[in-house]
C-alpha atoms as a PDB file:
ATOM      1  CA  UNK A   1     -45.826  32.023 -86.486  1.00  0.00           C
ATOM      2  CA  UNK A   2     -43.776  31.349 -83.332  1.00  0.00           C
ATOM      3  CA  UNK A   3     -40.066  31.373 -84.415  1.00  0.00           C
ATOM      4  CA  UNK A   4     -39.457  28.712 -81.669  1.00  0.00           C
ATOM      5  CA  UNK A   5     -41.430  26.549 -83.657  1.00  0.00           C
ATOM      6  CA  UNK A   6     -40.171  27.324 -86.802  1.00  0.00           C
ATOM      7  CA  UNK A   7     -36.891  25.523 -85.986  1.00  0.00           C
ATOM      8  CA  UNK A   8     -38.820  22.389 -86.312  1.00  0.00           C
ATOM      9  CA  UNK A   9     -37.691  22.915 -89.636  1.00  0.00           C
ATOM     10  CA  UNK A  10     -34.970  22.159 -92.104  1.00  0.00           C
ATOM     11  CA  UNK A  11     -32.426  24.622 -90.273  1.00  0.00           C
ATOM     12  CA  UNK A  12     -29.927  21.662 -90.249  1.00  0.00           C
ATOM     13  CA  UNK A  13     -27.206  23.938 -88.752  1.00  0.00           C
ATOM     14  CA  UNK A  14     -29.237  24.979 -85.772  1.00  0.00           C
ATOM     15  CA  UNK A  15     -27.810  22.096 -83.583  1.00  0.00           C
ATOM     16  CA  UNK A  16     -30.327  23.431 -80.011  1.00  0.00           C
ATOM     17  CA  UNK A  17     -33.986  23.001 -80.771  1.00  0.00           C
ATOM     18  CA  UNK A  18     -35.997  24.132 -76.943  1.00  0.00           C
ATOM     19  CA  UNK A  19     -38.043  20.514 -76.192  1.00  0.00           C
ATOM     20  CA  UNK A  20     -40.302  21.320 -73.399  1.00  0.00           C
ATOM     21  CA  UNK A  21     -42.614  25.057 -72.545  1.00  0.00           C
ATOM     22  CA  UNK A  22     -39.723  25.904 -69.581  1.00  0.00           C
ATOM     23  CA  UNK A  23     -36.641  25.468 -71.795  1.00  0.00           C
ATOM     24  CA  UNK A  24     -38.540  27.238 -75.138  1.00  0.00           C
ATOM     25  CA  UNK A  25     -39.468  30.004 -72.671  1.00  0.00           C
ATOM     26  CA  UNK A  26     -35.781  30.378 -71.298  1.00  0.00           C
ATOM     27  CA  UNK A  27     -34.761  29.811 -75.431  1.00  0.00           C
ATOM     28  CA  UNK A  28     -36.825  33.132 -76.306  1.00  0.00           C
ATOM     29  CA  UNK A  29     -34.972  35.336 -73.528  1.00  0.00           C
ATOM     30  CA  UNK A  30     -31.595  33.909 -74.922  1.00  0.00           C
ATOM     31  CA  UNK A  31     -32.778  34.963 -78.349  1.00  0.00           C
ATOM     32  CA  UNK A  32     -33.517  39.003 -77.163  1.00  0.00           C
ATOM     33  CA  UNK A  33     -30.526  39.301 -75.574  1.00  0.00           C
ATOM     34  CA  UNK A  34     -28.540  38.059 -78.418  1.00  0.00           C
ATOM     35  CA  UNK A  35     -31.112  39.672 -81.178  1.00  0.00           C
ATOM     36  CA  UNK A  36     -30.357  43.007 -79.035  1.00  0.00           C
ATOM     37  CA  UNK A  37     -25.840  42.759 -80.397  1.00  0.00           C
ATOM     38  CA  UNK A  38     -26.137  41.849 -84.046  1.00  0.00           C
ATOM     39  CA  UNK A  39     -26.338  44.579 -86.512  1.00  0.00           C
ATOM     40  CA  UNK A  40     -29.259  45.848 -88.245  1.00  0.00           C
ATOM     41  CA  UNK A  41     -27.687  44.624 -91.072  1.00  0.00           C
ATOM     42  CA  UNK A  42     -27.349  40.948 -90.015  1.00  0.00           C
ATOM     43  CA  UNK A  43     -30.781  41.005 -88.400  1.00  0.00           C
ATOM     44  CA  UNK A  44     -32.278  41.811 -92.458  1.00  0.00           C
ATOM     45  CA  UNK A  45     -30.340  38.769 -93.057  1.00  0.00           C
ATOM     46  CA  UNK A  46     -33.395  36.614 -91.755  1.00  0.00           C
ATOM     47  CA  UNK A  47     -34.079  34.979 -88.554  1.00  0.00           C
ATOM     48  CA  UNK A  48     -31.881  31.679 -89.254  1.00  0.00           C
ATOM     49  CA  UNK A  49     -28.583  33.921 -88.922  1.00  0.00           C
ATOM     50  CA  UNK A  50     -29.933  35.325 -85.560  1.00  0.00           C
ATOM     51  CA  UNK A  51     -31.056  31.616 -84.133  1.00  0.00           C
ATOM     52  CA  UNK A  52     -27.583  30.236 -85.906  1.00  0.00           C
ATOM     53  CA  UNK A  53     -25.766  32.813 -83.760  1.00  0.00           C
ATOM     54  CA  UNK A  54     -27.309  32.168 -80.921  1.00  0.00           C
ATOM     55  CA  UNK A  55     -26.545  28.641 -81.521  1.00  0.00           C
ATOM     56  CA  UNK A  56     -22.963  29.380 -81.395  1.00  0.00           C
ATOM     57  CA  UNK A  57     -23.469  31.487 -77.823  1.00  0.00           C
ATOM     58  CA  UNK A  58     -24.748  28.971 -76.447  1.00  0.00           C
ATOM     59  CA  UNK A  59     -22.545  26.507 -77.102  1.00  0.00           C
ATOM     60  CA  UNK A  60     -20.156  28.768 -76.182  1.00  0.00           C
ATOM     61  CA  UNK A  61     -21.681  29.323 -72.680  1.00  0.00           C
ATOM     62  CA  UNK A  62     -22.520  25.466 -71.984  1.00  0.00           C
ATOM     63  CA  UNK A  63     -18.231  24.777 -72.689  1.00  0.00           C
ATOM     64  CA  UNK A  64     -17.196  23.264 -69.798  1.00  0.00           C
ATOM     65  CA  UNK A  65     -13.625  23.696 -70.703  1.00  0.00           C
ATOM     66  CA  UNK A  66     -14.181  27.919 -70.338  1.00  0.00           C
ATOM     67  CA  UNK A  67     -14.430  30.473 -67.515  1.00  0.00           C
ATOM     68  CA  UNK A  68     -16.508  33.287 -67.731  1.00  0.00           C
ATOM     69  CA  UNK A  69     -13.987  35.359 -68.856  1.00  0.00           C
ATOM     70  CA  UNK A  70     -13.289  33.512 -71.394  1.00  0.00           C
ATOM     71  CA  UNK A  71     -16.898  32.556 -72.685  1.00  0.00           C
ATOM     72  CA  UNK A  72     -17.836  36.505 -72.732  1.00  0.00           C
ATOM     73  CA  UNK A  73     -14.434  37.382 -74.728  1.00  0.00           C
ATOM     74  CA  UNK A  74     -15.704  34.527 -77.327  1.00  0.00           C
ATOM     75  CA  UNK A  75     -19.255  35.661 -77.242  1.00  0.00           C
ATOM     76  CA  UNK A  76     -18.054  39.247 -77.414  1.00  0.00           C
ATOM     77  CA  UNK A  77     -15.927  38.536 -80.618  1.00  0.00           C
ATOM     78  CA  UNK A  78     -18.784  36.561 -82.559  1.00  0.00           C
ATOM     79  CA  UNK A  79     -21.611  39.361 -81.712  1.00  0.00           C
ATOM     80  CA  UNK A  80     -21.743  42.812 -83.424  1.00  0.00           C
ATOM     81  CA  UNK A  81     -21.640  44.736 -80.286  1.00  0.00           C
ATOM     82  CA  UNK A  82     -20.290  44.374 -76.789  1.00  0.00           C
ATOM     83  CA  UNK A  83     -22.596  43.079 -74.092  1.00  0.00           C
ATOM     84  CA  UNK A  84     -22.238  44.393 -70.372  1.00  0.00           C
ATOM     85  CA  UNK A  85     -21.528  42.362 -68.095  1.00  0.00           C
ATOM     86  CA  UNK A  86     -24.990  42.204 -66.461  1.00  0.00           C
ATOM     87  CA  UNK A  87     -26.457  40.984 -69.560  1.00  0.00           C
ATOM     88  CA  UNK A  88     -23.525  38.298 -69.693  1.00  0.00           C
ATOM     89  CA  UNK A  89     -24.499  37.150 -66.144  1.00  0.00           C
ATOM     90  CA  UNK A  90     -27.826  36.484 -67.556  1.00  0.00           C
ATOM     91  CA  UNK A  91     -26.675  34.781 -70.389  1.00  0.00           C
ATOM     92  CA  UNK A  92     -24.879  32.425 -68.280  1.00  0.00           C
ATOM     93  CA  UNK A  93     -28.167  32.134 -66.032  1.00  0.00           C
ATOM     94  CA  UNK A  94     -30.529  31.311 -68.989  1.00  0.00           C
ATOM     95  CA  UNK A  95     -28.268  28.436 -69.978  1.00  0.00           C
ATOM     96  CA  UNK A  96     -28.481  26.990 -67.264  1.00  0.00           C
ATOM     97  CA  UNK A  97     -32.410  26.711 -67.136  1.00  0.00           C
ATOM     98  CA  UNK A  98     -31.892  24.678 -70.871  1.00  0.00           C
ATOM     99  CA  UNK A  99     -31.500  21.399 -69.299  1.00  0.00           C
ATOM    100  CA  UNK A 100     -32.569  19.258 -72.651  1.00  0.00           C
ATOM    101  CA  UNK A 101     -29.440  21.544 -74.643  1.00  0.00           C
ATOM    102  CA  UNK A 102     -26.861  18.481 -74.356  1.00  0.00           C
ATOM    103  CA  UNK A 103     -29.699  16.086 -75.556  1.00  0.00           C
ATOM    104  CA  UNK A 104     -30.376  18.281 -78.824  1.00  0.00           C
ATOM    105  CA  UNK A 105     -27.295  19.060 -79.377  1.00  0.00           C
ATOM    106  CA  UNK A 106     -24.868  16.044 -79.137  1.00  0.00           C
ATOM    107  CA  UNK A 107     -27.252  13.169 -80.283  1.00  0.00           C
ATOM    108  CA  UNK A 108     -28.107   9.901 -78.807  1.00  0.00           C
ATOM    109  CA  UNK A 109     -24.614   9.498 -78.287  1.00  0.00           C
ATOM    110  CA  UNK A 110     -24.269  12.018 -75.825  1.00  0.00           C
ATOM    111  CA  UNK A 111     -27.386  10.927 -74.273  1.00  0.00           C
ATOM    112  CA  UNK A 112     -26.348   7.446 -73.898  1.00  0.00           C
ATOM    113  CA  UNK A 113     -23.045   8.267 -72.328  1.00  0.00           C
ATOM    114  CA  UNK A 114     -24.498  11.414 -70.021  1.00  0.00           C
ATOM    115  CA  UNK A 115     -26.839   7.965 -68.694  1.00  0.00           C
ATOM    116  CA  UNK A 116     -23.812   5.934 -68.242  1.00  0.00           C
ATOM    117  CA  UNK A 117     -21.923   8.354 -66.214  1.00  0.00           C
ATOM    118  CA  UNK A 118     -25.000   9.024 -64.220  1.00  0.00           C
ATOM    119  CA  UNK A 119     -25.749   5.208 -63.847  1.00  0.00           C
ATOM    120  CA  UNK A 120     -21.857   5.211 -62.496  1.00  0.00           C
ATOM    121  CA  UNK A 121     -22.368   8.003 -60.168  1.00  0.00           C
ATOM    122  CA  UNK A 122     -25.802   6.260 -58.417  1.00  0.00           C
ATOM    123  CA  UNK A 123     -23.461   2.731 -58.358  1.00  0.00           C
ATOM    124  CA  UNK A 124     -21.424   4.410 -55.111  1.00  0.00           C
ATOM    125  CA  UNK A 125     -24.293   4.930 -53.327  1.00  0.00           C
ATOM    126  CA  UNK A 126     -26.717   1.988 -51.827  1.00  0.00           C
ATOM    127  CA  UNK A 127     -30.076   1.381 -53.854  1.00  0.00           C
ATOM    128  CA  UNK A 128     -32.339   2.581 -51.786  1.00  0.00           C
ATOM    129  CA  UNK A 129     -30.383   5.559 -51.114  1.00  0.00           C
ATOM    130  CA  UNK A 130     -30.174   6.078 -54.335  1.00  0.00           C
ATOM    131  CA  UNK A 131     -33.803   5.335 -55.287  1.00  0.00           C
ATOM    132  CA  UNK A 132     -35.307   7.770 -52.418  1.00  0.00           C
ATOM    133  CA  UNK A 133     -32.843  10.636 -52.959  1.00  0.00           C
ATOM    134  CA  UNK A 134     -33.210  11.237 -57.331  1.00  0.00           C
ATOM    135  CA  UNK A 135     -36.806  12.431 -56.861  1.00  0.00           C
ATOM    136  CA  UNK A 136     -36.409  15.058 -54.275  1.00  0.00           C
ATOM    137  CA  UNK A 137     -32.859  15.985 -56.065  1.00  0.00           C
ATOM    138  CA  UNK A 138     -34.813  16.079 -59.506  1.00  0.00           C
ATOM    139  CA  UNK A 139     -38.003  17.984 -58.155  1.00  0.00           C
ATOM    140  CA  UNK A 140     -35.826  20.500 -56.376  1.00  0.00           C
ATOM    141  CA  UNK A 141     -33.924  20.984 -59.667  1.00  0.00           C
ATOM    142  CA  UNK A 142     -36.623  21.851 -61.314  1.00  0.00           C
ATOM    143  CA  UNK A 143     -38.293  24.132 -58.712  1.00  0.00           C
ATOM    144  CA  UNK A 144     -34.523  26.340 -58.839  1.00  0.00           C
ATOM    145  CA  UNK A 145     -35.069  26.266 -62.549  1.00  0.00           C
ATOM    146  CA  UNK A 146     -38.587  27.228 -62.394  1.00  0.00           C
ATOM    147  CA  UNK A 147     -37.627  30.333 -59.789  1.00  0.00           C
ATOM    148  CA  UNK A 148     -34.804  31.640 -62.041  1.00  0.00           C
ATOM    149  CA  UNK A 149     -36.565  31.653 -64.952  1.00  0.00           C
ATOM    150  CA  UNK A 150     -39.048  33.631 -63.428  1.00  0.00           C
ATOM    151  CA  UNK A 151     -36.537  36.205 -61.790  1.00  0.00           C
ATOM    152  CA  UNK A 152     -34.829  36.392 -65.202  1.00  0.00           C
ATOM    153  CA  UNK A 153     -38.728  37.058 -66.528  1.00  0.00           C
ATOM    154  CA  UNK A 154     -39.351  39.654 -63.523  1.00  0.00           C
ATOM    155  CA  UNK A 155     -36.161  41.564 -64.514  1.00  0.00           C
ATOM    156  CA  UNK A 156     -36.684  41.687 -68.334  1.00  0.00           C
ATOM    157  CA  UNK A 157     -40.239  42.982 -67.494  1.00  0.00           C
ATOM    158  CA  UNK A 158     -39.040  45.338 -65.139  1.00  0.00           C
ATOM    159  CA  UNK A 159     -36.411  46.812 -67.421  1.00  0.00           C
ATOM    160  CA  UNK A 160     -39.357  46.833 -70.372  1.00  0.00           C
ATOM    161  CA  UNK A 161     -41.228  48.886 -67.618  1.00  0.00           C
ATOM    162  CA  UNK A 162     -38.458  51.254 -67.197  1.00  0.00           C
ATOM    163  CA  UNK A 163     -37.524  51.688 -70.499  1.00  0.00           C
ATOM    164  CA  UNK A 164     -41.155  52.999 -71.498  1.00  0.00           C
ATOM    165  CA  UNK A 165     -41.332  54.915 -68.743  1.00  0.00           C
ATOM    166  CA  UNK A 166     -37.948  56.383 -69.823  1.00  0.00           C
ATOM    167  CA  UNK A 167     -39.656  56.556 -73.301  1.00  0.00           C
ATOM    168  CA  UNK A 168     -42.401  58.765 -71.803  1.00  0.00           C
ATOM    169  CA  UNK A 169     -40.598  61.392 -70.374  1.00  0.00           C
ATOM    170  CA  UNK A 170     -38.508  62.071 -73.244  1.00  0.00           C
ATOM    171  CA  UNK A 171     -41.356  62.788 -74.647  1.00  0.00           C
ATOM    172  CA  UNK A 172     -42.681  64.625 -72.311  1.00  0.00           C
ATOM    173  CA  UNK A 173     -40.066  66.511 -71.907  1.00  0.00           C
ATOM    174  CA  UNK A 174     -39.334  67.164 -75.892  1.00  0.00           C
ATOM    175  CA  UNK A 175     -43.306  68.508 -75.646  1.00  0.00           C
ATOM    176  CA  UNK A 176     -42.569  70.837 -73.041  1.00  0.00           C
ATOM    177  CA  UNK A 177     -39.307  71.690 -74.779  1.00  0.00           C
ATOM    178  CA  UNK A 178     -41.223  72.407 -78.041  1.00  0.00           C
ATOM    179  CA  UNK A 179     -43.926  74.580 -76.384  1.00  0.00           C
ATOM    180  CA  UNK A 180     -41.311  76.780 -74.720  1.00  0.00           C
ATOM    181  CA  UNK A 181     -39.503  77.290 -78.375  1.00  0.00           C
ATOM    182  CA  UNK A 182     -43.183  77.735 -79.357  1.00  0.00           C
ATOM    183  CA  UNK A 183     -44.002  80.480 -76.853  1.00  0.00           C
ATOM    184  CA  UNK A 184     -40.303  82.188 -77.106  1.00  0.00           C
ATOM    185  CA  UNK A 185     -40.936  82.702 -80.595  1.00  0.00           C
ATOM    186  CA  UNK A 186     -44.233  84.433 -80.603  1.00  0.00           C
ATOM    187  CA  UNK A 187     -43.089  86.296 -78.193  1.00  0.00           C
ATOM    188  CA  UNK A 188     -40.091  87.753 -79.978  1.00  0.00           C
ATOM    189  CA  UNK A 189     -42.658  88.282 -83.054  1.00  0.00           C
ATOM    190  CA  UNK A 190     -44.742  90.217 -80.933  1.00  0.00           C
ATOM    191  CA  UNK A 191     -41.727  92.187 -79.807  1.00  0.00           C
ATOM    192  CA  UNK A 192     -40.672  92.736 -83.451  1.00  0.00           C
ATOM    193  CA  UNK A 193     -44.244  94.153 -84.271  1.00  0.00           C
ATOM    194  CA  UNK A 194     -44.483  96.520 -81.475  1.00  0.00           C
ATOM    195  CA  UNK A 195     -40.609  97.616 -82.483  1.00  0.00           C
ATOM    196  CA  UNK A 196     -41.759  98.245 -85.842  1.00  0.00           C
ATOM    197  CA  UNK A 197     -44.926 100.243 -85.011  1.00  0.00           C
ATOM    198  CA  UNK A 198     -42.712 102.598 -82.783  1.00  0.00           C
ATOM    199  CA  UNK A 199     -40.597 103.145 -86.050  1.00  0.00           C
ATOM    200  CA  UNK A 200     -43.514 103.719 -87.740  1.00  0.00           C
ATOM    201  CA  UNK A 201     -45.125 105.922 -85.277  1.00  0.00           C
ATOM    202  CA  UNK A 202     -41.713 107.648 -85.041  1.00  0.00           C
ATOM    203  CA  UNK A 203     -41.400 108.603 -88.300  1.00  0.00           C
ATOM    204  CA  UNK A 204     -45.268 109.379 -88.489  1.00  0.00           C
ATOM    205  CA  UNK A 205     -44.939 112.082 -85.625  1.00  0.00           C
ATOM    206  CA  UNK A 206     -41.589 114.113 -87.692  1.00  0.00           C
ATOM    207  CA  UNK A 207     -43.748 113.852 -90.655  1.00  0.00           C
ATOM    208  CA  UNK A 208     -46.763 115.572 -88.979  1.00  0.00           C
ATOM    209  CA  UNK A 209     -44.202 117.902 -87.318  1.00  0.00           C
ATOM    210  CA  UNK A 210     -42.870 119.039 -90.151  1.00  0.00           C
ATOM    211  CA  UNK A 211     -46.262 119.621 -91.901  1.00  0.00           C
ATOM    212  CA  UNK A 212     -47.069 121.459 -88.704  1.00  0.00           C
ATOM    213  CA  UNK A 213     -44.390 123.625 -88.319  1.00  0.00           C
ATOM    214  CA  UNK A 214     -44.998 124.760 -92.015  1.00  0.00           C
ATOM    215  CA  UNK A 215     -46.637 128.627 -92.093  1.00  0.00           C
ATOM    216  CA  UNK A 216     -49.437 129.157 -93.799  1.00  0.00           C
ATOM    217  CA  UNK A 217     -49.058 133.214 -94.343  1.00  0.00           C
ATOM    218  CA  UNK A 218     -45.755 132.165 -96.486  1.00  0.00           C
ATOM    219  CA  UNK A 219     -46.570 129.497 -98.635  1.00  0.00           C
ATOM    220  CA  UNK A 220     -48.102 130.316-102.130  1.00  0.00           C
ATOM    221  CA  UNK A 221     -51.569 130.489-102.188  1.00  0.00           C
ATOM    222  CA  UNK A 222     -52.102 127.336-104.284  1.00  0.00           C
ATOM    223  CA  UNK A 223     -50.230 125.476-101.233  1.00  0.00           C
ATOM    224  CA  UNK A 224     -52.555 126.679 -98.387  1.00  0.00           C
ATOM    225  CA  UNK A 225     -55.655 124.719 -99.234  1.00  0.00           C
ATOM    226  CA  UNK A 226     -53.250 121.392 -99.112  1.00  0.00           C
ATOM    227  CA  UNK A 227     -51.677 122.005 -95.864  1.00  0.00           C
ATOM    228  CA  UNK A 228     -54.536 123.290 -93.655  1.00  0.00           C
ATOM    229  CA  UNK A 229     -56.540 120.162 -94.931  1.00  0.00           C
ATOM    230  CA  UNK A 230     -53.320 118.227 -93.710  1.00  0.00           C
ATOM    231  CA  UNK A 231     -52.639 119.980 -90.413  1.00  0.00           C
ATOM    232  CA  UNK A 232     -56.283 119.641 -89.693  1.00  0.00           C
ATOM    233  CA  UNK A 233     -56.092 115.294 -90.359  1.00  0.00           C
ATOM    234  CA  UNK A 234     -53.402 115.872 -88.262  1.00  0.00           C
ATOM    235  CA  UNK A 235     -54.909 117.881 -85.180  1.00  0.00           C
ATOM    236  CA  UNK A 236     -57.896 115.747 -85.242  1.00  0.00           C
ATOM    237  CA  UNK A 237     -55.835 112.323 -85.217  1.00  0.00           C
ATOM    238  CA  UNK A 238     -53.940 113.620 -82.309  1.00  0.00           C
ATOM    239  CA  UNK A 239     -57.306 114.423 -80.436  1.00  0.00           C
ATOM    240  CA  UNK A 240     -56.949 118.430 -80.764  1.00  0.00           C
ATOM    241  CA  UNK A 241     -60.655 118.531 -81.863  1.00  0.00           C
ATOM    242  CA  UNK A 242     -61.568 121.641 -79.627  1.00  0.00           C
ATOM    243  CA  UNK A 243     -59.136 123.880 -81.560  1.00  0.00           C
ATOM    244  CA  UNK A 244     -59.552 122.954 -85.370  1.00  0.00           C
ATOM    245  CA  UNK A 245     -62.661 125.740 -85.028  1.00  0.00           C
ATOM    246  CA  UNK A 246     -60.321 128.480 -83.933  1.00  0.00           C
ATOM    247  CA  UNK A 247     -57.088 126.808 -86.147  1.00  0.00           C
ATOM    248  CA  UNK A 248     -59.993 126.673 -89.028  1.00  0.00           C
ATOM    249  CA  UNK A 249     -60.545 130.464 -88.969  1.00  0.00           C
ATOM    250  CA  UNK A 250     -56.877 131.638 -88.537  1.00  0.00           C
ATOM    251  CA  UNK A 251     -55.790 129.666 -90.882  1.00  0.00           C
ATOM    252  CA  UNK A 252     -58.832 129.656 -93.219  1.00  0.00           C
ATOM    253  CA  UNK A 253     -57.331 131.673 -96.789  1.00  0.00           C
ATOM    254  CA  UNK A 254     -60.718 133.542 -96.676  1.00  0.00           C
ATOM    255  CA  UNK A 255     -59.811 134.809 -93.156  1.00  0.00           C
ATOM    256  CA  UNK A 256     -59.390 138.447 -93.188  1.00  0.00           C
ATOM    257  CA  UNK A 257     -56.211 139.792 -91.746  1.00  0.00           C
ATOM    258  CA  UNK A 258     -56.314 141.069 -88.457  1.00  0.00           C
ATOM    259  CA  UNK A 259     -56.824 145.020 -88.475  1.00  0.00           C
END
């Protein structure tokens, strides 16, 4: 359901109700900005807090009595976080565009005087003057209200634009971020393995060297059968296949001594 419409309600604090389709949209943009500096806390609250608090900016922003300076410091104080001054300027646009605000919000009292005083103003001028000018006054009013809402619609679309695009290459950059990490770490796990097969291999080759450099002639005879079958895995790992023949008979124990 449209919260606009929901005021319709019983919120009988909520003294600004939007009347026509210009003023609710100018409402909704009032609400965002506002909705954007309460707390998350307040926002759980429910949406009356967030419309009564908006309430309270804008009757803070349609005080006559108040500069700008002023009306931000007040709005500043009743919000949850500070708005820039950007957003301020428009704040003070959008309330502008709610021309029906002093209608909803002071009664038919208001109304009748705000008719009065206008009825007073027309008096100094001549009828007809009077009679041909309102129109064109009134339609040009509304044609200035009708372009600033739609700049103030432009920008909030074009800051929604540039906040996804924003969005996006975060994310693109967290992916490329993440595939770098990605690739850095298989890299040093590659490095690790090949560090650890040189160990290996390192302590593989003193191993072999010292079965190698063991002599046959001098070990006892139970011993000889073990290490020729060894130096022999070893000669043929290492690719010395054309001498295990020749190694085979010298060191064979069935060998007969040289005469």
């Amino acid at each position: 359901m449209d919260f606009i419409l929901s005021l319709d309600g019983d919120e009988e604090d909520i003294l600004y109700k939007p009347q026509t389709n210009e003023t609710r949209t100018a409402y909704k943009a009032l609400l965002n900005i506002v909705t954007l500096h309460i707390s998350r806390d307040n926002r759980d609250e429910g949406l009356g807090l967030i419309a009564w608090v908006t309430d309270k900016v804008l009757a803070t922003l349609k005080n006559g009595k108040l500069n700008n300076t002023a009306k931000k410091k007040a709005i500043d104080e009743r919000l949850d976080k500070i708005m820039s001054s950007d957003l301020f300027d428009q704040l003070v646009s959008i309330s502008k565009l709610l021309t029906d605000y002093h209608g909803a919000a002071a009664g038919d009292a208001a109304e009748s005087e705000g008719r009065d005083s206008s009825k007073t103003r027309r008096s100094r001028g001549t009828m007809d003057t009077s009679s041909s000018s309102e129109p064109v006054s009134q339609e040009e009013t509304e044609m200035k209200q009708d372009e600033r809402t739609a700049q103030i619609l432009s920008t909030m679309k074009r800051q929604k634009i540039q906040i996804m695009r924003d969005m996006l290459d975060l994310q693109k950059r967290e992916m490329e971020w993440r595939k770098k990490q990605h690739e850095e770490k298989i890299s040093l796990i590659k490095k690790d393995i090949e560090l650890r097969e040189k160990q290996v291999e390192a302590k593989l080759i003193t191993a072999e060297a010292g079965i190698m450099a063991i002599d046959i002639q001098t070990v006892p005879p139970y011993m000889k059968s073990y290490y020729i079958g060894m130096q022999r895995q070893i000669m043929e790992r290492r690719g010395f296949t054309r001498q295990l023949s020749f190694v085979g008979q010298v060191l064979s124990p069935s060998a007969e001594p040289p005469k």
